[in-house]
Each structure stands twice: as C-alpha cells, then as structure tokens.
C-alpha atoms as a PDB file:
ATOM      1  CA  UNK A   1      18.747  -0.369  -9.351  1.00  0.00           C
ATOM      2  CA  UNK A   2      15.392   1.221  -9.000  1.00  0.00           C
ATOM      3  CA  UNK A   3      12.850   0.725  -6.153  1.00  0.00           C
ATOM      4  CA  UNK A   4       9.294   1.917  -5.908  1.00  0.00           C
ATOM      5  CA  UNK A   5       7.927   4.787  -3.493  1.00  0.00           C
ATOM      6  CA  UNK A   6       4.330   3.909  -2.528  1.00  0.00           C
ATOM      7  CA  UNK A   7       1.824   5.777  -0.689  1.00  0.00           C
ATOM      8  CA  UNK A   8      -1.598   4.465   0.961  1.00  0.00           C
ATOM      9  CA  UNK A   9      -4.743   6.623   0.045  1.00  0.00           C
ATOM     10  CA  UNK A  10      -7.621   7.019   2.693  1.00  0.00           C
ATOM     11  CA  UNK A  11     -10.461   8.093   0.480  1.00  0.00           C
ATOM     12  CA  UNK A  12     -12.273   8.838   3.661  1.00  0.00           C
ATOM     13  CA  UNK A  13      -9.514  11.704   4.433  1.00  0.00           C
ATOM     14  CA  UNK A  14      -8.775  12.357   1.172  1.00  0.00           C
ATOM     15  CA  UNK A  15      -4.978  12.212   1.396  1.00  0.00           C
ATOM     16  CA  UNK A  16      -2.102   9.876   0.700  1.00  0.00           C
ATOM     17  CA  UNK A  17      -0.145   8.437   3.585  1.00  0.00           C
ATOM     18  CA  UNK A  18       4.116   9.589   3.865  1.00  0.00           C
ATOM     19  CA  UNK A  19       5.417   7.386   1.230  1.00  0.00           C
ATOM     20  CA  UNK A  20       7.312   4.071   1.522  1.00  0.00           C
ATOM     21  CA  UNK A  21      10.063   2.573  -0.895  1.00  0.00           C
ATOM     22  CA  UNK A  22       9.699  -1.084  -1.184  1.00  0.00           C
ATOM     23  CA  UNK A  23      12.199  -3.296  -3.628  1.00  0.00           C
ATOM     24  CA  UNK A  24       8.687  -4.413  -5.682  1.00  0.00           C
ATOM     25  CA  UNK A  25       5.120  -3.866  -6.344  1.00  0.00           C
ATOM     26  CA  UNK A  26       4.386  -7.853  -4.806  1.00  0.00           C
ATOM     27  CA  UNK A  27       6.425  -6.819  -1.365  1.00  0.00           C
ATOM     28  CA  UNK A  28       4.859  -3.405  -1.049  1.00  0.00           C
ATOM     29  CA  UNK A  29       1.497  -5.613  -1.986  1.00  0.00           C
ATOM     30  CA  UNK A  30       2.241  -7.710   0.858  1.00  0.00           C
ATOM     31  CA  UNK A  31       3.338  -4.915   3.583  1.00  0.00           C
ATOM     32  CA  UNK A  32       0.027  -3.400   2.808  1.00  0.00           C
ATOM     33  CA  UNK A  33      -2.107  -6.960   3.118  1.00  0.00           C
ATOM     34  CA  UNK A  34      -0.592  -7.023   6.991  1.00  0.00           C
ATOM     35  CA  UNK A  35      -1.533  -4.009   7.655  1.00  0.00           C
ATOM     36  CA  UNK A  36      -5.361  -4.607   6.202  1.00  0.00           C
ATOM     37  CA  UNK A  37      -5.770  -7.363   8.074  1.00  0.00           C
ATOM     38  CA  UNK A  38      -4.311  -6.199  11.207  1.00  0.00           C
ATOM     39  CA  UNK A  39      -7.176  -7.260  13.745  1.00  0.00           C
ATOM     40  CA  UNK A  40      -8.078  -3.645  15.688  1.00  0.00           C
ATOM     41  CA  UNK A  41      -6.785  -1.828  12.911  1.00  0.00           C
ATOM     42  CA  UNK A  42      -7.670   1.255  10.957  1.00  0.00           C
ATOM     43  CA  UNK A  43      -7.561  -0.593   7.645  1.00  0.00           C
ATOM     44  CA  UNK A  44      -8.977  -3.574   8.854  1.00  0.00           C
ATOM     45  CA  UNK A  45     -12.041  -1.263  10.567  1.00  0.00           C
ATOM     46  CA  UNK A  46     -12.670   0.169   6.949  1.00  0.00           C
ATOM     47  CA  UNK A  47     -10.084  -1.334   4.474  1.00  0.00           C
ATOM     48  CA  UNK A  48     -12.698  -0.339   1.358  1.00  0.00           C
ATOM     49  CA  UNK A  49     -11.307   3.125   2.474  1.00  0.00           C
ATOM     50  CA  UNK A  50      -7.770   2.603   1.555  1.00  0.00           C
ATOM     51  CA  UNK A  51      -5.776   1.527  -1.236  1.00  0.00           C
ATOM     52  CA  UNK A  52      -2.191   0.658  -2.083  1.00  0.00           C
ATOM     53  CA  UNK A  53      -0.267   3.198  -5.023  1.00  0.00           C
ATOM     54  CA  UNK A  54       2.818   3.237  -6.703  1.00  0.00           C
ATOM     55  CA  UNK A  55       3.711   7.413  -6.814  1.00  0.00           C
ATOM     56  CA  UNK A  56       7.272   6.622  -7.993  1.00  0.00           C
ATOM     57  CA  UNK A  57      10.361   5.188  -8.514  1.00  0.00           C
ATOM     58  CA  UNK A  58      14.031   5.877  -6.936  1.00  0.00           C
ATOM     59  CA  UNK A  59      17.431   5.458  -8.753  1.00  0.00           C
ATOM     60  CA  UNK A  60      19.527   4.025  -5.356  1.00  0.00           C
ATOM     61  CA  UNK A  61      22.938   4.791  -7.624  1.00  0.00           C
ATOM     62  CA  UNK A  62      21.814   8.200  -8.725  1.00  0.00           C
ATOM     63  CA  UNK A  63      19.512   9.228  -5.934  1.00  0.00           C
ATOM     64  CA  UNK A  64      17.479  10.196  -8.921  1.00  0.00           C
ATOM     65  CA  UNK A  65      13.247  10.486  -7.831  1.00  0.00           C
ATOM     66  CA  UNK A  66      11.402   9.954 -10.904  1.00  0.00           C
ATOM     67  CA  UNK A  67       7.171  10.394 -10.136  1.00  0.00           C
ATOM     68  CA  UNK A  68       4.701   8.661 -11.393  1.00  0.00           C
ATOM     69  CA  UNK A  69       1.593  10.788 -12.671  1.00  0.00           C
ATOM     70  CA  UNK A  70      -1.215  10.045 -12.015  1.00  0.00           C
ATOM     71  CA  UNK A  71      -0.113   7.779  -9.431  1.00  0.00           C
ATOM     72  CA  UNK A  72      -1.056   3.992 -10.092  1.00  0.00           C
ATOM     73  CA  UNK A  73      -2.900   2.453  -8.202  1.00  0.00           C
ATOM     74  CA  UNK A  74      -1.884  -1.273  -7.512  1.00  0.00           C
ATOM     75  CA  UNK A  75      -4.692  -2.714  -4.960  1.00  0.00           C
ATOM     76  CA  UNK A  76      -7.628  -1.420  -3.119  1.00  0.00           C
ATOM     77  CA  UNK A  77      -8.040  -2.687   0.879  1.00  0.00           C
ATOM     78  CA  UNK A  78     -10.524  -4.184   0.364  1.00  0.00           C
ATOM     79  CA  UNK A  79      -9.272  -6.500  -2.330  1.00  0.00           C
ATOM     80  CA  UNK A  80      -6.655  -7.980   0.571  1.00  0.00           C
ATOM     81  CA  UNK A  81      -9.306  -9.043   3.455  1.00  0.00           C
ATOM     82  CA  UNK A  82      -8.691 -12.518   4.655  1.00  0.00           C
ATOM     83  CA  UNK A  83     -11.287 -14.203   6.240  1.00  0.00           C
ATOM     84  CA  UNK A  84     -10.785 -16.111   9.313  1.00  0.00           C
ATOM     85  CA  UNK A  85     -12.606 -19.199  10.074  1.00  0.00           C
ATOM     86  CA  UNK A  86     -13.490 -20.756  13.741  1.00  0.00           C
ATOM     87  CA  UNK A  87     -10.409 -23.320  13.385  1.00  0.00           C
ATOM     88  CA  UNK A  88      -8.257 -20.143  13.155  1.00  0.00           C
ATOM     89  CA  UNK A  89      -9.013 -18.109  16.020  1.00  0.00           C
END
C-alpha cells in the first residue's frame, strides 16, 4: 500500500514545511483546511501564503520513497477559507 508525503509551502519564506504522510490527497486536503482556518493562526493570518503539495509517495511494505518532481501542488490556502457568519460565533 502506498501513502502520500505532503509538504506545506510558505511562499512568503520560500520553503516547504517537514513533510507529512497522509493515507490520501482528500485527508491530507482536509488536515490542511483545519489548519487554514485555525482562528489566531499563521495560515489563517495569511493563508494566500501557503499551499498544500504532494512531494511523494511511500511503499509501507517496501519502505520504498518514491518523489514526486516537481512536486504537485493539490490546493492553495486560500482556496480552503471558510467564512463564518454571526449565527456561528
């Protein structure tokens, strides 16, 4: 079975984030939504700043890393923001 390593990437650094493995693009997708709209956040301060890649892929029964290059880039931050009405808060 293969899973995917992600990474975040803050243009405003110019670097990708330690990398992840998630079982899917959707639940890495979702991981990174929660953290956009974390209220008080760095991503939610500036979430057009960061955005959600797929760098590769790991074998779990081989322990085999295989990269993906360039990496792909699945959703940007900004893409993700919910907004919040009065009846939510």
């Amino acid at each position: 079975m293969k899973y995917g390593i992600y990474s975040i990437r803050d243009a405003a650094a110019g670097v990708f984030t330690a990398p992840t493995i998630d079982l899917t693009d959707e639940s890495a997708i979702r991981g990174f939504s929660q953290a956009v709209n974390n209220a008080g956040g760095m991503m939610n301060f500036c979430p057009s700043d960061f955005a959600l890649y797929r760098i590769g892929t790991l074998n779990v029964e081989t322990g085999i890393i295989d990269p993906v290059s360039p990496p792909a880039m699945l959703v940007a931050g900004d893409r993700l923001v919910k907004v919040v009405t009065e009846n939510e808060v």
